[in-house]
ModelCIF file with pLDDT and N, C-alpha, C, O atoms, coordinates in Angstrom:
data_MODEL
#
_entry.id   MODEL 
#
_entity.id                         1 
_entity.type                       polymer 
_entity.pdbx_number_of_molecules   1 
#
_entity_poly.entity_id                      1 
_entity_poly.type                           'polypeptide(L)' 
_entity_poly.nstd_linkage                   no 
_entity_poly.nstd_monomer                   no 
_entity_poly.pdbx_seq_one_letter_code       
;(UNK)(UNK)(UNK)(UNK)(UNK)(UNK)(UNK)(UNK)(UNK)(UNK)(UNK)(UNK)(UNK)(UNK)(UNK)(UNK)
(UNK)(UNK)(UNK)(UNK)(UNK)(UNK)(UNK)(UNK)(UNK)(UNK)(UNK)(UNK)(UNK)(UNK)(UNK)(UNK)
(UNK)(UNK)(UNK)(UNK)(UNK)(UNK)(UNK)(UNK)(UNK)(UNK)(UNK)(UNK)(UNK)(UNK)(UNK)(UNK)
;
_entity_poly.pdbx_seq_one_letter_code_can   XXXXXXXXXXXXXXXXXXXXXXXXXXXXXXXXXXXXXXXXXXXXXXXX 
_entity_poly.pdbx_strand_id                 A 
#
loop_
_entity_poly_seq.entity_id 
_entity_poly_seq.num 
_entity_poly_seq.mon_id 
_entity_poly_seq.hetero 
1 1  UNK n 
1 2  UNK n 
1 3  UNK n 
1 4  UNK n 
1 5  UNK n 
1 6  UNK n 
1 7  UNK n 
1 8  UNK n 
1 9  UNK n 
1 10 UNK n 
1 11 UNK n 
1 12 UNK n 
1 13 UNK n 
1 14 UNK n 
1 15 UNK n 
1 16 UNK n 
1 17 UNK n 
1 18 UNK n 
1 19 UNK n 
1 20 UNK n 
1 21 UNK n 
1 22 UNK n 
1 23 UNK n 
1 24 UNK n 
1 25 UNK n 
1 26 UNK n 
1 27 UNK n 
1 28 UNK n 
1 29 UNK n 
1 30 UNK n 
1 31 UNK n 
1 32 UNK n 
1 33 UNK n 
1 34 UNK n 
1 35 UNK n 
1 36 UNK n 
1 37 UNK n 
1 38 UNK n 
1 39 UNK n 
1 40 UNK n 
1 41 UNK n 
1 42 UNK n 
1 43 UNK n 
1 44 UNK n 
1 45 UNK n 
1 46 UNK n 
1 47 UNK n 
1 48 UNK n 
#
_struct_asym.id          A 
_struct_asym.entity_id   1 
#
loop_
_ma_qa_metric.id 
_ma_qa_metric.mode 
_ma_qa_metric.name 
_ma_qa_metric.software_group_id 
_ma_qa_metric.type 
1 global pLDDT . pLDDT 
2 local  pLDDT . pLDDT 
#
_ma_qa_metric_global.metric_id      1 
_ma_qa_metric_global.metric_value   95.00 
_ma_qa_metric_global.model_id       1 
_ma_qa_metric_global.ordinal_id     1 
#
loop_
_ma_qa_metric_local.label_asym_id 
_ma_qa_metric_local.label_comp_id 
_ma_qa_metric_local.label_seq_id 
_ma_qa_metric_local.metric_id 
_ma_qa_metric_local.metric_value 
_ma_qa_metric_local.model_id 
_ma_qa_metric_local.ordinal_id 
A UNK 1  2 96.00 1 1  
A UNK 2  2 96.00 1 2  
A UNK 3  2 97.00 1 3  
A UNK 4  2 97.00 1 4  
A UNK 5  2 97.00 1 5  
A UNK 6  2 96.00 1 6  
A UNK 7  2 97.00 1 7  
A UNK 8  2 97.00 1 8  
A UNK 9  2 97.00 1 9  
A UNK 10 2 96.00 1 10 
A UNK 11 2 97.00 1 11 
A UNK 12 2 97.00 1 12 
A UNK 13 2 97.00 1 13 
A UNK 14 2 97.00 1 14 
A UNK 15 2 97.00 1 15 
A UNK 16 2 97.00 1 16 
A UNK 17 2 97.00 1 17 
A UNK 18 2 97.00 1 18 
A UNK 19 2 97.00 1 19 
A UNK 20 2 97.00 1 20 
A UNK 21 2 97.00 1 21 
A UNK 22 2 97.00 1 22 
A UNK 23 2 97.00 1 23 
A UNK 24 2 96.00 1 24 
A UNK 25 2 96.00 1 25 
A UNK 26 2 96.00 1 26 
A UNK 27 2 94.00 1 27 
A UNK 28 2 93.00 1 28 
A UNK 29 2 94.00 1 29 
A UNK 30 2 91.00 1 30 
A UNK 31 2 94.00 1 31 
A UNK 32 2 93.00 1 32 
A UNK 33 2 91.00 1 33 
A UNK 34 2 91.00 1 34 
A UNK 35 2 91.00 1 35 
A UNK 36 2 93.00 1 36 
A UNK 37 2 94.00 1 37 
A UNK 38 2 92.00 1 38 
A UNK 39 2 92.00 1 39 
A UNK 40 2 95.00 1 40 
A UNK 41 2 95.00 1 41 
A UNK 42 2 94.00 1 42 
A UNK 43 2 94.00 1 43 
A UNK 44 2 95.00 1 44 
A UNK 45 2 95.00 1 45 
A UNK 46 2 93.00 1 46 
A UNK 47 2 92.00 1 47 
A UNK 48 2 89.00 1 48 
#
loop_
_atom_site.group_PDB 
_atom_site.id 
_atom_site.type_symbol 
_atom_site.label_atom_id 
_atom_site.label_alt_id 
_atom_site.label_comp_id 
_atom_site.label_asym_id 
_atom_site.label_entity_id 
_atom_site.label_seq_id 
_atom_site.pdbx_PDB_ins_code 
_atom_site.Cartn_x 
_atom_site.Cartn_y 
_atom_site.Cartn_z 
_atom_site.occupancy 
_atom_site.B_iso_or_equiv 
_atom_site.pdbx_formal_charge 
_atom_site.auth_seq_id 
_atom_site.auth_comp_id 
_atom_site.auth_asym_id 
_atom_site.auth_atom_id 
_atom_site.pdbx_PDB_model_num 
ATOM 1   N N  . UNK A 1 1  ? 1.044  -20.384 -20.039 1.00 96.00 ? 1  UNK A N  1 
ATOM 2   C CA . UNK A 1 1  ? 1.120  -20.697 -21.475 1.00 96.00 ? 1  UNK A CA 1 
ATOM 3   C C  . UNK A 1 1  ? 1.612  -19.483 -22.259 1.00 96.00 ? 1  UNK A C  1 
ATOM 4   O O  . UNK A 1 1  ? 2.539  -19.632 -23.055 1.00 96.00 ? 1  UNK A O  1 
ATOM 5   N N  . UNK A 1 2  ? 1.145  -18.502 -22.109 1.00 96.00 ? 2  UNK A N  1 
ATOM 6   C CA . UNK A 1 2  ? 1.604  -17.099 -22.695 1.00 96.00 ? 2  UNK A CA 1 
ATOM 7   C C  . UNK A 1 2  ? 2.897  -16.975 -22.317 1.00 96.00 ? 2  UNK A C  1 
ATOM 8   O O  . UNK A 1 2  ? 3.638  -16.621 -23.234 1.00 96.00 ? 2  UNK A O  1 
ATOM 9   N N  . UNK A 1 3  ? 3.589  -17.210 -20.902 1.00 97.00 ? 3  UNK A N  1 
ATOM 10  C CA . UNK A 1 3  ? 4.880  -16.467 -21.114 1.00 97.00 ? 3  UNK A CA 1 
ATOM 11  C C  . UNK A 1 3  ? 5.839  -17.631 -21.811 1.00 97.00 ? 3  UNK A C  1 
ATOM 12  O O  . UNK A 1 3  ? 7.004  -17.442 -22.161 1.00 97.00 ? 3  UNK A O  1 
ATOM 13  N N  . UNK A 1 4  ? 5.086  -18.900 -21.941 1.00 97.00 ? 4  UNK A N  1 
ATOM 14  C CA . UNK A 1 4  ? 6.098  -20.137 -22.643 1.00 97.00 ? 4  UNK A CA 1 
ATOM 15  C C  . UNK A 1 4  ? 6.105  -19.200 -23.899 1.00 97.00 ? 4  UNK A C  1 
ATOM 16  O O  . UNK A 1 4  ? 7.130  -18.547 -24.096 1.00 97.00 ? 4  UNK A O  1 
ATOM 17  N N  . UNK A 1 5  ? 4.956  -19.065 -24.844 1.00 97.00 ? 5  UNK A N  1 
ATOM 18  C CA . UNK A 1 5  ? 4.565  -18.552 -25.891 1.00 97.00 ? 5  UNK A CA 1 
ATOM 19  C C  . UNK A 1 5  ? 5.992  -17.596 -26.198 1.00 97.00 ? 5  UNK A C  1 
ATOM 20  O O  . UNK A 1 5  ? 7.004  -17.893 -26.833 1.00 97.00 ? 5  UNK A O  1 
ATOM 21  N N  . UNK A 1 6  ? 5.650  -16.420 -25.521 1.00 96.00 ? 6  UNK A N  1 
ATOM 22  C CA . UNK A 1 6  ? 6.837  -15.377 -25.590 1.00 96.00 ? 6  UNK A CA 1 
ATOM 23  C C  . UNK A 1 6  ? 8.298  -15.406 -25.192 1.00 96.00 ? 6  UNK A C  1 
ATOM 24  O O  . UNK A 1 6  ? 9.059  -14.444 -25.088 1.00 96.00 ? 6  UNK A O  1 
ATOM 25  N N  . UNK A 1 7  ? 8.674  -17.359 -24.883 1.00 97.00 ? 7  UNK A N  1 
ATOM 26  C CA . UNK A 1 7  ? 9.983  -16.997 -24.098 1.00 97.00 ? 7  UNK A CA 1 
ATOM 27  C C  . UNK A 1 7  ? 10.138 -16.834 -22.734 1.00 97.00 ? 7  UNK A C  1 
ATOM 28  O O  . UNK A 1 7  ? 10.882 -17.488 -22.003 1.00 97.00 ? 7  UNK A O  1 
ATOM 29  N N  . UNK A 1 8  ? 9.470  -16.015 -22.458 1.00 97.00 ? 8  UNK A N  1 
ATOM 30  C CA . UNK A 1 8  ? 9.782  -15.426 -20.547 1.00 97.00 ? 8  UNK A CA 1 
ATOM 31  C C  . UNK A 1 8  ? 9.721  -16.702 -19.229 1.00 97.00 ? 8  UNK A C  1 
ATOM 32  O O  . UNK A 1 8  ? 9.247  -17.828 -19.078 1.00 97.00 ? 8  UNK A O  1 
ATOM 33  N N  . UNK A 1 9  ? 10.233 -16.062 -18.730 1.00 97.00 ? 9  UNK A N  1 
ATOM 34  C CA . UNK A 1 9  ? 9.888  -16.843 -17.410 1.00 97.00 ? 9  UNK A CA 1 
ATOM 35  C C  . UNK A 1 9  ? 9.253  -15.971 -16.206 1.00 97.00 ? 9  UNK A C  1 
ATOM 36  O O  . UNK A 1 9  ? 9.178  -14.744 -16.280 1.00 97.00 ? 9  UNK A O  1 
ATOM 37  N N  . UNK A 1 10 ? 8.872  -16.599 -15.259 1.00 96.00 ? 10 UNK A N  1 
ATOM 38  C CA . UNK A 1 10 ? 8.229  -15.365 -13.751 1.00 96.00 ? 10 UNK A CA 1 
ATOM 39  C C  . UNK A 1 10 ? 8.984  -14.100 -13.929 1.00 96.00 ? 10 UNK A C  1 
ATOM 40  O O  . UNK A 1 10 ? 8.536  -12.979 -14.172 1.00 96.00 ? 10 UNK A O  1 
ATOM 41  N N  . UNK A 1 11 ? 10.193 -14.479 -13.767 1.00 97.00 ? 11 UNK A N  1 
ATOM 42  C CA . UNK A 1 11 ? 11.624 -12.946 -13.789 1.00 97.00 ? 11 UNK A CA 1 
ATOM 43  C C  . UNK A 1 11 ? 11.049 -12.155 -14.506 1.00 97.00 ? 11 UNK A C  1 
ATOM 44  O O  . UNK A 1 11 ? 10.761 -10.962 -14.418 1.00 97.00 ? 11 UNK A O  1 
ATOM 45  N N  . UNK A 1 12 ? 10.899 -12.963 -15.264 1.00 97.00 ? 12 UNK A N  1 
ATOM 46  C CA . UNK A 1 12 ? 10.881 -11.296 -16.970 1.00 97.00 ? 12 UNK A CA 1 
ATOM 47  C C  . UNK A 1 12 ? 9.799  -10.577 -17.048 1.00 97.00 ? 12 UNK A C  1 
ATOM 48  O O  . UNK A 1 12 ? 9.770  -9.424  -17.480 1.00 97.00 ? 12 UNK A O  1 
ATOM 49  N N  . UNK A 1 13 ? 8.585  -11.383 -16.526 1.00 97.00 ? 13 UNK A N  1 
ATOM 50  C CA . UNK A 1 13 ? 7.302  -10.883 -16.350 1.00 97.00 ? 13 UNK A CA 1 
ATOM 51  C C  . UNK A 1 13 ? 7.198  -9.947  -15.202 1.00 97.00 ? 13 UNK A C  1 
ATOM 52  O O  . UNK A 1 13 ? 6.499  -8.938  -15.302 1.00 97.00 ? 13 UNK A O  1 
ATOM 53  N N  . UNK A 1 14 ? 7.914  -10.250 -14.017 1.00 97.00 ? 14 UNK A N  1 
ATOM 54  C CA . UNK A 1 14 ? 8.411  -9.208  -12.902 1.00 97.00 ? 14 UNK A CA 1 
ATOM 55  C C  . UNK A 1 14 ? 9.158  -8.331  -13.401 1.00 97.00 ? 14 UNK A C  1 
ATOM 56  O O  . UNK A 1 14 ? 8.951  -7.208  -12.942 1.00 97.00 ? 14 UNK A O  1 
ATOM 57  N N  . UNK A 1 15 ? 10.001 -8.409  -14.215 1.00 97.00 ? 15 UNK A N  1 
ATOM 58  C CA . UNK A 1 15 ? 10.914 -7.438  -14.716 1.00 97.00 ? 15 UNK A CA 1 
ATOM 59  C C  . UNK A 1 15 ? 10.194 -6.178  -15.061 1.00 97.00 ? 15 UNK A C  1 
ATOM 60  O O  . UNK A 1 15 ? 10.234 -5.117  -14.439 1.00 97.00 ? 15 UNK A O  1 
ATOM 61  N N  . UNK A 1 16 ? 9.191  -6.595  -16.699 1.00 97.00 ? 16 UNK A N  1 
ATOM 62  C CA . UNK A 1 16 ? 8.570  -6.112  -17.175 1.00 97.00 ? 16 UNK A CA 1 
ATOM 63  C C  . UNK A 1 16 ? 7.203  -5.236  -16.112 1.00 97.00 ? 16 UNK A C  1 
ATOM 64  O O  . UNK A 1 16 ? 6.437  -4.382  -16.559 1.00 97.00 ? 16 UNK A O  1 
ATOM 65  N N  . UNK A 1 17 ? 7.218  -5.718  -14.768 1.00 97.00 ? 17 UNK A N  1 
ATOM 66  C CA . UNK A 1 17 ? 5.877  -5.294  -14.028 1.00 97.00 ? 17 UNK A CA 1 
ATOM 67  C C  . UNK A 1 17 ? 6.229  -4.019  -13.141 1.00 97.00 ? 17 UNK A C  1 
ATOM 68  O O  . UNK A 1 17 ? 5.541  -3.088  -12.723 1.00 97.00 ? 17 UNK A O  1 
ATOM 69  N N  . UNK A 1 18 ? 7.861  -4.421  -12.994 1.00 97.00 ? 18 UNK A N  1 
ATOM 70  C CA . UNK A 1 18 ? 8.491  -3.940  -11.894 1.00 97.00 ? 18 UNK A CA 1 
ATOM 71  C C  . UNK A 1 18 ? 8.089  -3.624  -10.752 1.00 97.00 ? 18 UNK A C  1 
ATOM 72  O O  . UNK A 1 18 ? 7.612  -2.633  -10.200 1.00 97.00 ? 18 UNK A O  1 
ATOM 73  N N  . UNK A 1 19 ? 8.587  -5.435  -10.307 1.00 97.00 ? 19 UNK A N  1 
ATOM 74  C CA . UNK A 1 19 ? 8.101  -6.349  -9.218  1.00 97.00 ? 19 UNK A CA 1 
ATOM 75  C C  . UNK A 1 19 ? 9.314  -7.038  -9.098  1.00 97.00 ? 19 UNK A C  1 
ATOM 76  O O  . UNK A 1 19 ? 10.303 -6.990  -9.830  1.00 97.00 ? 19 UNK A O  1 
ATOM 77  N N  . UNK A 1 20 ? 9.146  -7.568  -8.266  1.00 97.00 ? 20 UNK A N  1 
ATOM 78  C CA . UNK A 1 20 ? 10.214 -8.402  -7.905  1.00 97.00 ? 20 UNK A CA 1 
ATOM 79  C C  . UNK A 1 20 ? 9.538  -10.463 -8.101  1.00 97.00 ? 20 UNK A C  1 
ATOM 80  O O  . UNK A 1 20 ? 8.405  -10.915 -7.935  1.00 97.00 ? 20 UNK A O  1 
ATOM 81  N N  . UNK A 1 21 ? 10.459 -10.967 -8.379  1.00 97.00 ? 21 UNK A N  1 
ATOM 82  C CA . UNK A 1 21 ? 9.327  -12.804 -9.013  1.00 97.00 ? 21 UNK A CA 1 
ATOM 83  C C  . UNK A 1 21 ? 9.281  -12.936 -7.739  1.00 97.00 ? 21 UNK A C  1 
ATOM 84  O O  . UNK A 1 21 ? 9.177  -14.162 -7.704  1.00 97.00 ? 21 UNK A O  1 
ATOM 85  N N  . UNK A 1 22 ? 9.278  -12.509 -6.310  1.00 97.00 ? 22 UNK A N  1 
ATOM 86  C CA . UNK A 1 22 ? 8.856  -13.297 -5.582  1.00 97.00 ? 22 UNK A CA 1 
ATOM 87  C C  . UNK A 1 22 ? 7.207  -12.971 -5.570  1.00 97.00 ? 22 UNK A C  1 
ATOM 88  O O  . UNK A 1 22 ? 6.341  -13.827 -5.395  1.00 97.00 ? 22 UNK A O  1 
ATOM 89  N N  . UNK A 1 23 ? 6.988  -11.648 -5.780  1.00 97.00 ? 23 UNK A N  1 
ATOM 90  C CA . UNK A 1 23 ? 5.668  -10.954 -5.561  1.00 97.00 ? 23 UNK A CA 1 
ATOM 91  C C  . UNK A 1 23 ? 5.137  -11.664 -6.722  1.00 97.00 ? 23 UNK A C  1 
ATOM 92  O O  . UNK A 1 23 ? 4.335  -12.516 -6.338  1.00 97.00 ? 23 UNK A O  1 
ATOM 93  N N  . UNK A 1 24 ? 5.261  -11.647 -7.903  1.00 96.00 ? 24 UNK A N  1 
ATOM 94  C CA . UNK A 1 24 ? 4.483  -12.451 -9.110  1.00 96.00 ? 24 UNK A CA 1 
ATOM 95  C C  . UNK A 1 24 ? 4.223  -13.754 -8.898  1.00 96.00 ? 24 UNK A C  1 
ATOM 96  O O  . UNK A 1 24 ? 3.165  -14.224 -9.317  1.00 96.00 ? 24 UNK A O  1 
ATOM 97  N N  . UNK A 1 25 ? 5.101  -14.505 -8.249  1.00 96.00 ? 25 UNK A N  1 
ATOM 98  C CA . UNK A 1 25 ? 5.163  -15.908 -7.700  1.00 96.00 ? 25 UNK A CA 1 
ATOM 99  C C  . UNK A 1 25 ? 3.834  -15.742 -6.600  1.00 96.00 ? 25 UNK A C  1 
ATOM 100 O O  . UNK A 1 25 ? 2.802  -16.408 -6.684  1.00 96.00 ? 25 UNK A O  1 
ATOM 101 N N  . UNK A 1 26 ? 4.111  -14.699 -5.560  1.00 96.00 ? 26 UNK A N  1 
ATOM 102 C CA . UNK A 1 26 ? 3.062  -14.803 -4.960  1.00 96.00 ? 26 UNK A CA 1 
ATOM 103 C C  . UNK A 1 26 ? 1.208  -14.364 -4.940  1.00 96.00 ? 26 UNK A C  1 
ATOM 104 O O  . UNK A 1 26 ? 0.268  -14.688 -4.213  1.00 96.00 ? 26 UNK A O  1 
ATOM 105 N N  . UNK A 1 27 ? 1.377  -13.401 -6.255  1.00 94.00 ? 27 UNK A N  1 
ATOM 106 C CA . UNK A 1 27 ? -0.130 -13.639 -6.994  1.00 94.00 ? 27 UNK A CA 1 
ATOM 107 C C  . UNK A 1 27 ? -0.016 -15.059 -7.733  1.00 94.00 ? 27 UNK A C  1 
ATOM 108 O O  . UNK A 1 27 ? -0.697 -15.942 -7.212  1.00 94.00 ? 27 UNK A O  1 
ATOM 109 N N  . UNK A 1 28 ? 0.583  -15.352 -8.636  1.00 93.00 ? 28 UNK A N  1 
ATOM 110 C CA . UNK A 1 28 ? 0.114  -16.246 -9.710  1.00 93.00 ? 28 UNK A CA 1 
ATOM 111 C C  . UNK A 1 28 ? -0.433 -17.425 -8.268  1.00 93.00 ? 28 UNK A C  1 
ATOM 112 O O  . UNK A 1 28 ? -1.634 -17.692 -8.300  1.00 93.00 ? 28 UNK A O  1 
ATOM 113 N N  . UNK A 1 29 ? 0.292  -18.004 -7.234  1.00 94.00 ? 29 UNK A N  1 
ATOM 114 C CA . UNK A 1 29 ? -0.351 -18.825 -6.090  1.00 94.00 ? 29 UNK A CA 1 
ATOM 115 C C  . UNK A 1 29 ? -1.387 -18.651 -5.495  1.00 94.00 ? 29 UNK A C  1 
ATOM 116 O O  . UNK A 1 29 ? -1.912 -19.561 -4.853  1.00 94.00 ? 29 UNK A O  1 
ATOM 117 N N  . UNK A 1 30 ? -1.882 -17.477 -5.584  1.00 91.00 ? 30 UNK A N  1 
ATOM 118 C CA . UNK A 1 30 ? -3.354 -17.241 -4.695  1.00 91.00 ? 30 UNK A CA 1 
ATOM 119 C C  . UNK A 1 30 ? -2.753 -16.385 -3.392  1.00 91.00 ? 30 UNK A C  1 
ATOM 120 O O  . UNK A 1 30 ? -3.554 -15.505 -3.075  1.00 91.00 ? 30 UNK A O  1 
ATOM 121 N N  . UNK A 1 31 ? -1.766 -16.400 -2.697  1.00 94.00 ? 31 UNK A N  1 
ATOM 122 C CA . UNK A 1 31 ? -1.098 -15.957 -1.791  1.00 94.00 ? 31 UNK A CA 1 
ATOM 123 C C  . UNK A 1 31 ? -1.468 -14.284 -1.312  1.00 94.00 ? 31 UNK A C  1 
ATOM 124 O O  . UNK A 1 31 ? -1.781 -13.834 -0.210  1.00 94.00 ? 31 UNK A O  1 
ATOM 125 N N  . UNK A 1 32 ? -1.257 -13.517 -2.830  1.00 93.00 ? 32 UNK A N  1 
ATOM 126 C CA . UNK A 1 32 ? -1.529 -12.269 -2.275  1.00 93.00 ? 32 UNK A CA 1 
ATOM 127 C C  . UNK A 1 32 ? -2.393 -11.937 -4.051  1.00 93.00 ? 32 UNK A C  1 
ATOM 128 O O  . UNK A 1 32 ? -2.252 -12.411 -5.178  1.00 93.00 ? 32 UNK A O  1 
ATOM 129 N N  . UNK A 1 33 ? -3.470 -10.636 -3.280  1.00 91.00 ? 33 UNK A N  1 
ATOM 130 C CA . UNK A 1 33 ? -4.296 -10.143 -4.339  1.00 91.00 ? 33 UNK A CA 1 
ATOM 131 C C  . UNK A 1 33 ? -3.628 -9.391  -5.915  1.00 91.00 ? 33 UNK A C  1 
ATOM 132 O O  . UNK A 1 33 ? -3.889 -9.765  -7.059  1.00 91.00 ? 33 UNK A O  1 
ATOM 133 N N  . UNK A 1 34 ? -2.984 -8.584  -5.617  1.00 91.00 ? 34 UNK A N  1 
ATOM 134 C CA . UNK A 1 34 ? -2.036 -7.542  -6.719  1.00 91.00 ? 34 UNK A CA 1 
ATOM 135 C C  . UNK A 1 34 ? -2.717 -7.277  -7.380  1.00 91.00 ? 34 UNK A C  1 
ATOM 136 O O  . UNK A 1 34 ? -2.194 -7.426  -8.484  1.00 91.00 ? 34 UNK A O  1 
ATOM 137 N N  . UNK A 1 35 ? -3.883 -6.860  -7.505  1.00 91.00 ? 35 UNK A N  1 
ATOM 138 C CA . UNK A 1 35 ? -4.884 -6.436  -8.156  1.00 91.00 ? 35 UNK A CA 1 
ATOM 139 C C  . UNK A 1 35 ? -4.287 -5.609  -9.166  1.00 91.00 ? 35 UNK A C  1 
ATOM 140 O O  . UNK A 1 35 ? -4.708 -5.660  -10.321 1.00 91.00 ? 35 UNK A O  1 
ATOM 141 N N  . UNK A 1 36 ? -3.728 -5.159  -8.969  1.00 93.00 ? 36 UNK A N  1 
ATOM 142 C CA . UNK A 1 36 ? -3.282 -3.467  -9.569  1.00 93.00 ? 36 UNK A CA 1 
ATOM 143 C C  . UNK A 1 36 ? -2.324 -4.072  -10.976 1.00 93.00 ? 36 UNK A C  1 
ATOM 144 O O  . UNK A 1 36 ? -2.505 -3.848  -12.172 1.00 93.00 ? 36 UNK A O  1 
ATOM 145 N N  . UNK A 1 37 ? -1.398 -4.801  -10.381 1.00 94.00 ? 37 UNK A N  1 
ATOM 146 C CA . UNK A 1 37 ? -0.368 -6.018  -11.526 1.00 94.00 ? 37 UNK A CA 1 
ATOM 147 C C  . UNK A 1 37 ? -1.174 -6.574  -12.196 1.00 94.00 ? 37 UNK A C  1 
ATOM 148 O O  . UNK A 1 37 ? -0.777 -6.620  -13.360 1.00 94.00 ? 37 UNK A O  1 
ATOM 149 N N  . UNK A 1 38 ? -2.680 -7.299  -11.980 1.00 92.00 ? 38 UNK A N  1 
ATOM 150 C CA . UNK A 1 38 ? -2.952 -8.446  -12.178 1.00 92.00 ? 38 UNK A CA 1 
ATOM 151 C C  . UNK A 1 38 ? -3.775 -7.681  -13.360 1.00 92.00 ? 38 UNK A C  1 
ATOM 152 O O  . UNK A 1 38 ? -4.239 -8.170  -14.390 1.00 92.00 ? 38 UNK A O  1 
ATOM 153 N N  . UNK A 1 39 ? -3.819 -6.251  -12.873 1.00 92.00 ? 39 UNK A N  1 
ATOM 154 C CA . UNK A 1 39 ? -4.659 -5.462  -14.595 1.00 92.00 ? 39 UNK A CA 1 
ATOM 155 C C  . UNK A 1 39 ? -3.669 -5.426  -15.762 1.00 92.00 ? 39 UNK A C  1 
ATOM 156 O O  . UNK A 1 39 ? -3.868 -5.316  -16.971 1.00 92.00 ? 39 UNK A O  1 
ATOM 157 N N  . UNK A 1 40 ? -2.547 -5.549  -15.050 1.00 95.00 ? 40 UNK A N  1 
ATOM 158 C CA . UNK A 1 40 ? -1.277 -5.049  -16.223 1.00 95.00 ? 40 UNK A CA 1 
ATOM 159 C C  . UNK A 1 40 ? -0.885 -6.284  -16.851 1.00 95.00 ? 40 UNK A C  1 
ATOM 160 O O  . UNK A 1 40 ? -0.194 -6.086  -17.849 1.00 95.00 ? 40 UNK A O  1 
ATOM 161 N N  . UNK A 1 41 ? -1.103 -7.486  -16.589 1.00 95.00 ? 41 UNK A N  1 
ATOM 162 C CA . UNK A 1 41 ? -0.526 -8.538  -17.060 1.00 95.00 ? 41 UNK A CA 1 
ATOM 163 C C  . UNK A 1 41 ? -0.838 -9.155  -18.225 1.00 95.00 ? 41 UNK A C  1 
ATOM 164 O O  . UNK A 1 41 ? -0.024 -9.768  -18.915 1.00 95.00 ? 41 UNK A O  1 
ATOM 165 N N  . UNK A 1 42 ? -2.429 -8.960  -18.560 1.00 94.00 ? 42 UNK A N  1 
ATOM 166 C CA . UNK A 1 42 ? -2.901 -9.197  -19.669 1.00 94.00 ? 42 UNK A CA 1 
ATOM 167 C C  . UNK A 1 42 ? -2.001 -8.564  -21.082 1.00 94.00 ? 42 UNK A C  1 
ATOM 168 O O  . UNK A 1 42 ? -1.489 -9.165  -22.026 1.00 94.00 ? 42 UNK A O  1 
ATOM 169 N N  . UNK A 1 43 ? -2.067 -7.189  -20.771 1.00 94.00 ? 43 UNK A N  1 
ATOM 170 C CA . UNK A 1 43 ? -1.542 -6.260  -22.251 1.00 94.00 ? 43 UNK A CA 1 
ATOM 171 C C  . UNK A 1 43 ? 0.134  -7.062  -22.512 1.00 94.00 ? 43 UNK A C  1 
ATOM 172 O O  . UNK A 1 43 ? 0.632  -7.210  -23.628 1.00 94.00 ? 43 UNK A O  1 
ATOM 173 N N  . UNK A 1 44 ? 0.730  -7.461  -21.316 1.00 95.00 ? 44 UNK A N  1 
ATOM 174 C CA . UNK A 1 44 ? 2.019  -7.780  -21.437 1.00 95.00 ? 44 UNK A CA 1 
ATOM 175 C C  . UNK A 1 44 ? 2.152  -8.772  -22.404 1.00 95.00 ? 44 UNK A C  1 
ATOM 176 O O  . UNK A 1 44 ? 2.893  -8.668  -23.382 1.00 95.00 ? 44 UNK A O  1 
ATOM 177 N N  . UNK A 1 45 ? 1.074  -10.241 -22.017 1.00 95.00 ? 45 UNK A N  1 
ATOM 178 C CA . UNK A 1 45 ? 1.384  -11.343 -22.835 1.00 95.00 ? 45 UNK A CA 1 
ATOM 179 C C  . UNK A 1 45 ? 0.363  -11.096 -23.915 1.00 95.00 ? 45 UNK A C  1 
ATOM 180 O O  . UNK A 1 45 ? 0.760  -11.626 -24.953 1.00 95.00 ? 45 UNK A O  1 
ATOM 181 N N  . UNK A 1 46 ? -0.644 -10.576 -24.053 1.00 93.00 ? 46 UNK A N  1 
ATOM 182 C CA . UNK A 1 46 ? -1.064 -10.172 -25.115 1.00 93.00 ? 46 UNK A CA 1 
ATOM 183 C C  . UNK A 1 46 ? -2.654 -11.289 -24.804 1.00 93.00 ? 46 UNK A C  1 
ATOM 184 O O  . UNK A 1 46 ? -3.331 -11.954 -25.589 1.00 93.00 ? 46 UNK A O  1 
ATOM 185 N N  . UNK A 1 47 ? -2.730 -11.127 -23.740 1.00 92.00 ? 47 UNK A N  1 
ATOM 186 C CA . UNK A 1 47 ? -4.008 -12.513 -23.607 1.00 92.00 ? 47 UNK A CA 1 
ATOM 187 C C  . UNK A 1 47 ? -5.144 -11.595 -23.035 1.00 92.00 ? 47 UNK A C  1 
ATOM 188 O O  . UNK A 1 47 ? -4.982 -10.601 -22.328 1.00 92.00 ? 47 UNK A O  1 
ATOM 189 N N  . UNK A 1 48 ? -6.461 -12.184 -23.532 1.00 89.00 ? 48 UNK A N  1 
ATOM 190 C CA . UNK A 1 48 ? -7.672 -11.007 -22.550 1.00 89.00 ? 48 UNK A CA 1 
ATOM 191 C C  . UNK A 1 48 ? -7.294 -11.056 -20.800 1.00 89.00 ? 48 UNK A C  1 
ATOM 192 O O  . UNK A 1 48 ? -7.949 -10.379 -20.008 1.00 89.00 ? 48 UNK A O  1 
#
């Protein structure tokens, strides 16, 4: 909902993480942990 909000798509949010969308694709699925991304993602879209 946030990156509809802002426009973005997976890409841009990878862009912005500097990641590649397959790795963002593969947290947002459950697939892999990214703990480390998954702290940074909040401040990006602006969501707790």
């Amino acid at each position: 909902v946030a990156l509809l909000k802002k426009g973005w798509k997976q890409e841009d949010l990878a862009l912005h993480l500097g990641i590649t969308p397959a790795y963002i694709s593969q947290i947002l699925n459950g697939r892999r942990e990214g703990l480390r991304i998954r702290r940074k993602i909040p401040a990006l879209l602006g969501i707790s």
